[in-house]
Protein backbone atom coordinates (compact mmCIF):
# COMPACT_ATOMS: atom_id res chain seq x y z
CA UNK A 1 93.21 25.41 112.98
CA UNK A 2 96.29 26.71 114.21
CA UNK A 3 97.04 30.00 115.89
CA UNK A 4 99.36 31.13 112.63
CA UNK A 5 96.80 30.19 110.23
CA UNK A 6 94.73 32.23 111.83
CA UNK A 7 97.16 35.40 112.21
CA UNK A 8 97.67 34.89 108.28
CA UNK A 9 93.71 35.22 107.85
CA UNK A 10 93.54 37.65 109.92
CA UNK A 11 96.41 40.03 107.74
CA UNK A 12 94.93 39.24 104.72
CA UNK A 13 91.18 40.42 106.25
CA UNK A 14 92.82 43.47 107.60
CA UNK A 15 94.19 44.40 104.02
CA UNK A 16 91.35 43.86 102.46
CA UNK A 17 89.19 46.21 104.17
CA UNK A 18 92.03 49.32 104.40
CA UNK A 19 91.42 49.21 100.23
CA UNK A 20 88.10 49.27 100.43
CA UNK A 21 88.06 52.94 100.88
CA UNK A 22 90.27 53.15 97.69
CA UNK A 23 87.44 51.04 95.41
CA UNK A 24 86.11 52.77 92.70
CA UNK A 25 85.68 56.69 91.84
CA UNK A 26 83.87 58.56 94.71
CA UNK A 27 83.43 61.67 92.42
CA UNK A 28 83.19 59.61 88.97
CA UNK A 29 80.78 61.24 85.92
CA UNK A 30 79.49 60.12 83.32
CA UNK A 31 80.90 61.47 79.56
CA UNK A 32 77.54 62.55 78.63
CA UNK A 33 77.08 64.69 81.85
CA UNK A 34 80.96 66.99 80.57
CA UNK A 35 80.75 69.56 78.62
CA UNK A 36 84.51 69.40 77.74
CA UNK A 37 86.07 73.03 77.10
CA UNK A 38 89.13 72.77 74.38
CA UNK A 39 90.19 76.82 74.71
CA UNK A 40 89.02 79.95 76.89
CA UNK A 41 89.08 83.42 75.92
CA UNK A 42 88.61 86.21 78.69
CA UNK A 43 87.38 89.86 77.59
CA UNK A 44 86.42 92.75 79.73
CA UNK A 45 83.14 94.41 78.69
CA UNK A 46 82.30 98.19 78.08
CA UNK A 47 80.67 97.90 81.63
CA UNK A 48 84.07 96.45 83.41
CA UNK A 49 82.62 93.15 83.72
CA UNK A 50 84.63 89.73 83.38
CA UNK A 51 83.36 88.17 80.08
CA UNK A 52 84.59 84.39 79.66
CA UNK A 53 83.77 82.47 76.21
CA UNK A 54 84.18 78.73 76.06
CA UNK A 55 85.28 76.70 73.36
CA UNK A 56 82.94 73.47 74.05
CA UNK A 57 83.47 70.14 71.87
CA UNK A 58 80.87 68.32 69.64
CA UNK A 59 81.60 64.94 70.64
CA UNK A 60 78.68 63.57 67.91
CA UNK A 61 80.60 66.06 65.42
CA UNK A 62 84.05 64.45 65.61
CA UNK A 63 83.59 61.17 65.96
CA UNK A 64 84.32 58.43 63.09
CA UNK A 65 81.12 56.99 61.65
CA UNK A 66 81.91 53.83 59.24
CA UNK A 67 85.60 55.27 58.57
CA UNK A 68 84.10 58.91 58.11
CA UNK A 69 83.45 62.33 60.29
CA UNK A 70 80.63 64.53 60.27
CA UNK A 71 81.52 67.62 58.33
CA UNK A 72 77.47 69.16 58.41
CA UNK A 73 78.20 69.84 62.19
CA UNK A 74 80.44 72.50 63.88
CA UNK A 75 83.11 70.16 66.02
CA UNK A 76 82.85 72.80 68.28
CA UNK A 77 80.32 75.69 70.27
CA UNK A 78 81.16 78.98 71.66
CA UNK A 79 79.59 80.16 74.14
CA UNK A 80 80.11 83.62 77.01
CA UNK A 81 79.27 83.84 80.39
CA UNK A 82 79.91 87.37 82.42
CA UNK A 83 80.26 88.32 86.04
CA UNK A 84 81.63 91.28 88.71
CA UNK A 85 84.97 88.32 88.89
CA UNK A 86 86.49 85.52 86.60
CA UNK A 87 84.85 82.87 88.89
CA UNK A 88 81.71 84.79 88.85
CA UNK A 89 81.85 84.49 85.19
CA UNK A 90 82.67 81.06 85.29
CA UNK A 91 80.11 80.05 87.77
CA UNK A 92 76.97 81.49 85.65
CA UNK A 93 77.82 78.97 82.73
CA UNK A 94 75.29 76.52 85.12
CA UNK A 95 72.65 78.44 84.16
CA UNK A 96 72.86 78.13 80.74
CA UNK A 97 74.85 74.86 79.98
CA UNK A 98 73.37 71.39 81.10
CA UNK A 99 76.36 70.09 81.46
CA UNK A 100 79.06 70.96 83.95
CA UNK A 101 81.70 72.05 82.25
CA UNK A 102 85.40 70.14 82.35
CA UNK A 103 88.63 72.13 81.92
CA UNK A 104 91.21 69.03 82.47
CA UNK A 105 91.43 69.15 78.54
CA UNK A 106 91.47 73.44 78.03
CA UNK A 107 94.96 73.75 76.08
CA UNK A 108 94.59 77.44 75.27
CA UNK A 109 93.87 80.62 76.94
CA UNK A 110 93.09 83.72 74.57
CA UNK A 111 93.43 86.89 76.46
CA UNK A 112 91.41 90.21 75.08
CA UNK A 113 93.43 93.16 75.65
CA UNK A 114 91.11 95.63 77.35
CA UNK A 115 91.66 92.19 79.90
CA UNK A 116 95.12 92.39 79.78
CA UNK A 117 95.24 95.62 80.27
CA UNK A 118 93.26 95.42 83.37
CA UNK A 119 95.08 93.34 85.28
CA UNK A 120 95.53 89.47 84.45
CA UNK A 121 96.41 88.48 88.61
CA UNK A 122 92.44 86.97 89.17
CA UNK A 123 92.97 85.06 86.35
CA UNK A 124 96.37 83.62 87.26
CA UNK A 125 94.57 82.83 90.80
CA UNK A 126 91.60 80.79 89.44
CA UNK A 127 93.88 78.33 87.45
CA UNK A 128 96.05 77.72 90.52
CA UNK A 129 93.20 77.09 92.59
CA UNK A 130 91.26 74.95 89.79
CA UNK A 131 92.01 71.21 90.14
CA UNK A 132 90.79 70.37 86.75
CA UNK A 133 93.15 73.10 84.65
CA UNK A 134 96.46 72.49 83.74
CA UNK A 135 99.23 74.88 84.93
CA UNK A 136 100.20 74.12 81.00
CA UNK A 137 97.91 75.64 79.10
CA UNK A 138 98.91 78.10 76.84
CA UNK A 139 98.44 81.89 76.86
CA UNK A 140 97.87 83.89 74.07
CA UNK A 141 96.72 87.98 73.58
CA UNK A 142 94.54 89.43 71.08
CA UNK A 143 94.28 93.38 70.24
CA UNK A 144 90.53 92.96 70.10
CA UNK A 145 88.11 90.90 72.02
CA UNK A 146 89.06 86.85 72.62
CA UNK A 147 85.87 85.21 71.72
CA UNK A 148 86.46 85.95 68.10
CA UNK A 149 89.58 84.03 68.11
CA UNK A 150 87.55 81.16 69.37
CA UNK A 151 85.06 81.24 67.12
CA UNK A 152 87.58 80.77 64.08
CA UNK A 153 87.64 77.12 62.16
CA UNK A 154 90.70 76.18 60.79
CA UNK A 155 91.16 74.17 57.94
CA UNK A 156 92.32 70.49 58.60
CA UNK A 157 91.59 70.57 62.21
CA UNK A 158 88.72 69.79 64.02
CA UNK A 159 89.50 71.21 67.54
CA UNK A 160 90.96 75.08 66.57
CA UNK A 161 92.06 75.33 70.45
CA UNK A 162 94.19 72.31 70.23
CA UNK A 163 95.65 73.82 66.74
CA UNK A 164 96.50 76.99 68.70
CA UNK A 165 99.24 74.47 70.80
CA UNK A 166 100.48 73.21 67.52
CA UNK A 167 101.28 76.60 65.85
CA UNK A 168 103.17 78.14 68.77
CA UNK A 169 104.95 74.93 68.91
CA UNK A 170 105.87 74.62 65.04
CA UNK A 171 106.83 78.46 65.42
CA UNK A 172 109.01 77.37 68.39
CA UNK A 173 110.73 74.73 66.53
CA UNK A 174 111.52 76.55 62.85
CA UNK A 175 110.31 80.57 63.44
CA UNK A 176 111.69 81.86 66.10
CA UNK A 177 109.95 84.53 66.34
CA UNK A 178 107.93 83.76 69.81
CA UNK A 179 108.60 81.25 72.51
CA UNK A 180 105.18 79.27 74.45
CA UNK A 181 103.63 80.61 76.89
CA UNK A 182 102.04 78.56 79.84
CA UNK A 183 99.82 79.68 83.13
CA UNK A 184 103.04 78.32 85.30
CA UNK A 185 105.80 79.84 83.83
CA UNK A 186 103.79 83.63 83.56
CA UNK A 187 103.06 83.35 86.86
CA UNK A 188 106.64 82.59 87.84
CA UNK A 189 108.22 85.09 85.89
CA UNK A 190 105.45 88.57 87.10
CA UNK A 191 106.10 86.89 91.17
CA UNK A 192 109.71 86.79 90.46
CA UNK A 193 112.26 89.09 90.98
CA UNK A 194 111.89 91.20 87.74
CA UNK A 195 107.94 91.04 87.60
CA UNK A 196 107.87 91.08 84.21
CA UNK A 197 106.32 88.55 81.39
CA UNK A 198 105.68 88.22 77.55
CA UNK A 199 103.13 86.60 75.59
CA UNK A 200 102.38 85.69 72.03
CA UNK A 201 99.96 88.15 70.03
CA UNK A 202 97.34 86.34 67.59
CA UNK A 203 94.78 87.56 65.43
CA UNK A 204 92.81 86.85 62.51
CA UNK A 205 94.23 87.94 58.88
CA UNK A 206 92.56 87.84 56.06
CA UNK A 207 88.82 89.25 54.35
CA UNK A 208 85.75 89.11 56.69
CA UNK A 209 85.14 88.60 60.01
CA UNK A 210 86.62 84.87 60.56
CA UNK A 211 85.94 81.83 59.75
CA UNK A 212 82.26 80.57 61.84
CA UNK A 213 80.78 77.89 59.51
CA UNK A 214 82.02 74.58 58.53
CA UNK A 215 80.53 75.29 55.27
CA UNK A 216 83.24 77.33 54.35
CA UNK A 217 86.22 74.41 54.66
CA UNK A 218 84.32 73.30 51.69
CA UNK A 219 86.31 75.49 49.48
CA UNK A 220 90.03 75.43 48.24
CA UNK A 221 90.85 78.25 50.28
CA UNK A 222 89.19 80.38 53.48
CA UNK A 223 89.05 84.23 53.61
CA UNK A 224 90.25 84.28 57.01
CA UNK A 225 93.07 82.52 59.43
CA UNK A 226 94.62 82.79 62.68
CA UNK A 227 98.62 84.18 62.48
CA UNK A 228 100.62 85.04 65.47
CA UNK A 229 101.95 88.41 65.52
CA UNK A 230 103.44 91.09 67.97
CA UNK A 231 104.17 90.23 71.51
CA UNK A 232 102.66 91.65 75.14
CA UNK A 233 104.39 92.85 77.41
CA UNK A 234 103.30 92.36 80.89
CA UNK A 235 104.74 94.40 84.02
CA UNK A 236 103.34 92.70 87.51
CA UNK A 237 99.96 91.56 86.19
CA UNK A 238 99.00 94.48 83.54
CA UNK A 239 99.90 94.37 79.97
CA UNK A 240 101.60 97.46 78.84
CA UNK A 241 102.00 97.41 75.31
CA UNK A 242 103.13 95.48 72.00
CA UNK A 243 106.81 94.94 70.41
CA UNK A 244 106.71 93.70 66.29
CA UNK A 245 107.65 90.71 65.11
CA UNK A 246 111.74 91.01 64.82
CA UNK A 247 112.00 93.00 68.04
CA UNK A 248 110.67 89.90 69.66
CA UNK A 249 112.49 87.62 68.43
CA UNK A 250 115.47 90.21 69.13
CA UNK A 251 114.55 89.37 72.99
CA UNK A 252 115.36 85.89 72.11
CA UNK A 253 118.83 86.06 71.03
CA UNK A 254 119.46 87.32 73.97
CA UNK A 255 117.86 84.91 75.71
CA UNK A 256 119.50 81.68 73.46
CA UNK A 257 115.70 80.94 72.33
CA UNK A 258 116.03 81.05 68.87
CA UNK A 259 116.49 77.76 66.91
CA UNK A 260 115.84 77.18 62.87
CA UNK A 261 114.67 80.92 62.23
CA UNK A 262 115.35 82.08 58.84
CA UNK A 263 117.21 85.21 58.37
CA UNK A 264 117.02 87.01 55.05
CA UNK A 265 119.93 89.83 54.08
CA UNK A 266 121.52 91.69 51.23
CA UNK A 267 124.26 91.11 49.29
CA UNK A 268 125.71 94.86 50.55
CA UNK A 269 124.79 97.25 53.10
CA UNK A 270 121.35 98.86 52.00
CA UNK A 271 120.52 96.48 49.66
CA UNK A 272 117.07 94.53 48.90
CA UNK A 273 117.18 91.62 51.43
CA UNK A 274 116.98 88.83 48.60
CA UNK A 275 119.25 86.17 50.38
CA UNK A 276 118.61 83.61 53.24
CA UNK A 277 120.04 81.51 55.95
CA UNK A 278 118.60 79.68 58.75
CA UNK A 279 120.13 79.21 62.24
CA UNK A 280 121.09 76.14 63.18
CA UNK A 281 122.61 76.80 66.28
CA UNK A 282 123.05 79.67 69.10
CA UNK A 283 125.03 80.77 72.30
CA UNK A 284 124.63 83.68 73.90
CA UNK A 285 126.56 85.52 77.29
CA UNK A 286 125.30 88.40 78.94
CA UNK A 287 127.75 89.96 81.13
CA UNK A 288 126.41 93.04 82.78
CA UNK A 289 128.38 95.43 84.27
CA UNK A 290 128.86 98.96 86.77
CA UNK A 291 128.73 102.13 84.45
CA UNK A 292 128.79 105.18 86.34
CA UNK A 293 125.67 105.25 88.16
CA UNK A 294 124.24 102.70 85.58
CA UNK A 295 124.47 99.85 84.09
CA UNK A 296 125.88 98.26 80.68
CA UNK A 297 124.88 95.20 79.14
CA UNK A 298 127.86 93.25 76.99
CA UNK A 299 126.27 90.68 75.42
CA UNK A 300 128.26 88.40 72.72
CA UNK A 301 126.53 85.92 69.99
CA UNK A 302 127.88 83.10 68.35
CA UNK A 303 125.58 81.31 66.08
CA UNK A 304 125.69 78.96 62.86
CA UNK A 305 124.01 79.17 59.73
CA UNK A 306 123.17 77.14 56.79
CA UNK A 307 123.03 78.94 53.53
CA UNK A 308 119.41 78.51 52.04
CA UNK A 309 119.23 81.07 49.13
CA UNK A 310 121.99 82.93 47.48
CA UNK A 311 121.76 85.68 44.62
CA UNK A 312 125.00 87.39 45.36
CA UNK A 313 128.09 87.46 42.89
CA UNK A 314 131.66 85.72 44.03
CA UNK A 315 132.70 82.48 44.45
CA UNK A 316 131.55 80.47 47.54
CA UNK A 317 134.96 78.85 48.04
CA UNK A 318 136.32 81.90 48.35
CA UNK A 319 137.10 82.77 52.09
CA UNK A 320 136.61 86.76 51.69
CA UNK A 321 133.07 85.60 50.17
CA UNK A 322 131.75 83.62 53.11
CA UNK A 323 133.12 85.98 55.30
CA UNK A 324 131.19 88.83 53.40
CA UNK A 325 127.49 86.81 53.96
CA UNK A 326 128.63 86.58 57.81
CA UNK A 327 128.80 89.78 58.30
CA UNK A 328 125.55 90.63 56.81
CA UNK A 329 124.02 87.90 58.58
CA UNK A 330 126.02 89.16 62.24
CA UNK A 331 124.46 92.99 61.31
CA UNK A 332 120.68 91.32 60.96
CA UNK A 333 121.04 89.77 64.40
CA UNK A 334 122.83 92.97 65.78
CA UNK A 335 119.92 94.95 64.29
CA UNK A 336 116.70 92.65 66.10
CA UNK A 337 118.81 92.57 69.35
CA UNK A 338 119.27 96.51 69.27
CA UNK A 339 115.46 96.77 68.45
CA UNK A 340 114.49 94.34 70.84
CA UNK A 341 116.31 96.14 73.19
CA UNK A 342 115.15 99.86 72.86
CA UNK A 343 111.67 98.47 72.87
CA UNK A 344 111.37 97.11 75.87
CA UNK A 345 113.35 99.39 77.60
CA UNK A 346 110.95 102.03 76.37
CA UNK A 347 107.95 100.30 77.93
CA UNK A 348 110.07 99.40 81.18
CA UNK A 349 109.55 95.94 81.39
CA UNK A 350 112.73 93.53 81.32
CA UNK A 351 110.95 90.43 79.56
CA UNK A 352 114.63 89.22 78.23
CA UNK A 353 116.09 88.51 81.85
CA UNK A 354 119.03 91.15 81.92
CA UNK A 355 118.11 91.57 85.60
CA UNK A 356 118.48 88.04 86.54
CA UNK A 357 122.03 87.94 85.19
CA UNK A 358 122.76 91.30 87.43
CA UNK A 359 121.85 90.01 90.79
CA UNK A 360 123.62 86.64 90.27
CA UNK A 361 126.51 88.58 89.96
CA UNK A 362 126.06 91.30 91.99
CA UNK A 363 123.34 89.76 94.74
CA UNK A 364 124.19 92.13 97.27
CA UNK A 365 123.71 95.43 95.17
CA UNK A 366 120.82 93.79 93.17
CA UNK A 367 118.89 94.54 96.83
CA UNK A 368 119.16 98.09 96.20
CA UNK A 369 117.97 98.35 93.11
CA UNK A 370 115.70 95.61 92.56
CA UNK A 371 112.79 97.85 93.44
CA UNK A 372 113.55 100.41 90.44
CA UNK A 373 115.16 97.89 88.10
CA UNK A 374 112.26 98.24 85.16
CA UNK A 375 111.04 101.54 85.72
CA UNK A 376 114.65 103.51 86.28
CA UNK A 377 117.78 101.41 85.75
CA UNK A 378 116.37 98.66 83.16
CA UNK A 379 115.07 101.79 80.58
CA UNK A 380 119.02 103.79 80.70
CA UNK A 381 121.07 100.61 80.77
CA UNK A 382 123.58 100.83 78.08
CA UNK A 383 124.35 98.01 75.41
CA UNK A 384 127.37 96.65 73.30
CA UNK A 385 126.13 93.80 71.33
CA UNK A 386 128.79 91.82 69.59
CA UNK A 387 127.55 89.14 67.15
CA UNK A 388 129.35 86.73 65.20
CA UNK A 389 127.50 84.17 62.42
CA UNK A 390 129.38 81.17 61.16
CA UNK A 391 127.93 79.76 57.47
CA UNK A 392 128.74 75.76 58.24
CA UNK A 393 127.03 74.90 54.92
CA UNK A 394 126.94 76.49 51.24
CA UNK A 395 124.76 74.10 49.71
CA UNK A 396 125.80 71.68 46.92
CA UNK A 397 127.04 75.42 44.68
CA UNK A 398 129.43 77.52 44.58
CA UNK A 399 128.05 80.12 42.74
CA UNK A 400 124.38 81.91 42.52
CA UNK A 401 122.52 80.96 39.43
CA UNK A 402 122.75 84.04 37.83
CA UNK A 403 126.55 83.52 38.33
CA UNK A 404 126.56 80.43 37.19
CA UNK A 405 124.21 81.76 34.48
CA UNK A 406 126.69 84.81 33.16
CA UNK A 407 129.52 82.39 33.10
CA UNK A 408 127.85 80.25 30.95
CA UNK A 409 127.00 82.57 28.25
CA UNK A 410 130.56 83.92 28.43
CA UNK A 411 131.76 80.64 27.78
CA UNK A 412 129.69 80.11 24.34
């Protein structure tokens, strides 16, 4: 055999035993010894202990059996462990699961708000240092205790926890009202240089106390459902309070976050809000700016709209008509921004990103303030909030019915 045969031999003997090491799954398990967790919810007890529930799947409850599922089962259990810390909590759920529990497939995080209110930084620090979570699961806050919020079916899902990404993703896309929320990008924003973060509020509307049996997606209709509404404020790792509905999504004009919201508005100034567009597109500049020995925010809007209801007199191809639903539409979005605004400024906590846009353009000033930005010059900072709605679409009329209506009888 000749000496290059045998090099070649040699190589190929070499190779094989460097991916030998690389064979197979050193820390491999089984499915059946997971107990995979779909949502979390953290809650503080009465006693100032960490309480953690766990959303665990039914694997025998959701899978297809000749073409069918299993509705006598509960897809999922909820469970609560407690402890002096969050991995305390977490590490007690040995002694009463027989399974070890797998996070690689948690989606959702529901945060209680005695929690929040506490101080959400050992939480933050667990999912960083967790190789099985995801830095992209979700975070939500609830007024009252999490586990609830776990607990509640939902009708035509089997997993609620993974419907929890869905809504705050369909709200996203055509509310815009709230934005998502991830681990990642909270963690970012309270370390950054404004130290201050948002998150979604949900809750459970409706009669009773929730939703708990699958017996009750039996019927046409539940007593109970989850709904987003409100959103936390967070300064460094503490929630401080709530803003409504429109004053969030007042935050997000500012911030160019709001796409396909629908806008309702009168047909004059004080009137019932009976008309509606939706948004169909949005720019926003915030130019901030010296004011004496504070600060003033011009910010100018330029959006589109597509008229979606109409009960207004006048004649749609008339320009002084169109320009009349503009400005009612421009005095809406002036109104949430304003409210938006004067809420957050009132609970110090610059969630919209004003301060960002001062210290890239003044950097070397932004060092002398950055230190009392939310809690002196962030809550007196002036605004002038210029907004300006163009209606790209009328619809396939000119006229509102009951226009179209009165002309019609005058005719006869």
């Amino acid at each position: 055999m000749s000496r290059g045969i045998i090099r070649r031999w040699a190589l190929l003997l070499a190779a094989a035993l460097l991916f030998l090491p690389l064979a197979g799954c050193w820390d491999r398990k089984e499915l059946n010894e997971l107990g995979i967790i779909a949502a979390t919810g953290i809650d503080v007890t009465e006693e100032g202990k960490w309480k953690i529930s766990y959303q665990l799947v039914i694997p025998s409850a959701i899978s297809s059996q000749n073409g069918f599922t299993s509705t006598t089962e509960s897809p999922v259990n909820v469970f609560s462990t407690e402890g002096e810390s969050v991995r305390g909590a977490v590490s007690r759920a040995t002694q009463e699961m027989s399974r070890s529990l797998y996070f690689g497939h948690n989606q959702v995080v529901v945060i209680g708000e005695r929690a929040a209110r506490k101080g959400i930084g050992g939480l933050l620090d667990v999912y960083l240092r967790n190789g099985n979570s995801r830095e992209t699961v979700m975070v939500f806050v609830t007024e009252g205790e999490a586990r609830p919020i776990l607990e509640q079916l939902l009708p035509m899902e089997r997993i609620s926890g993974n419907a929890l990404t869905r809504l705050i993703a369909l709200e996203k896309e055509s509310g815009g009202n709230f934005r998502p929320q991830t681990v990642y990008s909270m963690l970012l924003q309270l370390l950054g240089p404004l130290h201050a973060s948002a998150a979604p509020g949900i809750a459970i509307s409706g009669s009773g106390e929730g939703v708990r049996s699958v017996d009750a997606n039996k019927s046409t209709s539940t007593p109970s459902k989850v709904r987003l509404q409100k959103l936390a404020l967070f300064r460094d790792d503490h929630m401080i309070g709530w803003i409504r509905t429109h004053e969030s999504r007042g935050l997000l004009w500012l911030r160019s976050e709001v796409s396909g919201t629908t806008i309702s508005f009168p047909c004059r100034e004080g009137g019932p809000k009976v008309n509606s567009a939706r948004i169909t597109g949005l720019k926003t500049k915030m130019k901030p700016a010296r004011s004496g020995d504070g600060w003033l925010l011009q910010a100018d809007v330029e959006a589109d709209a597509t008229l979606f209801e109409y009960t207004c007199g006048g004649n749609l191809h008339d320009p002084a008509a169109v320009a009349g639903i503009e400005r009612m539409l421009g005095q809406q979005v002036r109104s949430d921004i304003e409210d938006g605004l004067q809420a957050s400024q009132r609970l110090k906590a610059d969630v919209a990103g004003i301060g960002e846009a001062v210290r890239r353009k003044y950097p070397r000033t932004w060092k002398g303030i950055a230190a009392e930005w939310n809690s002196r010059f962030y809550p007196e900072m002036k605004a002038e909030i210029g907004v300006h709605v163009g209606l790209i679409k009328t619809g396939r009329s000119n006229r509102s019915y009951e226009q179209a209506s009165e002309d019609s009888r005058e005719r006869k």
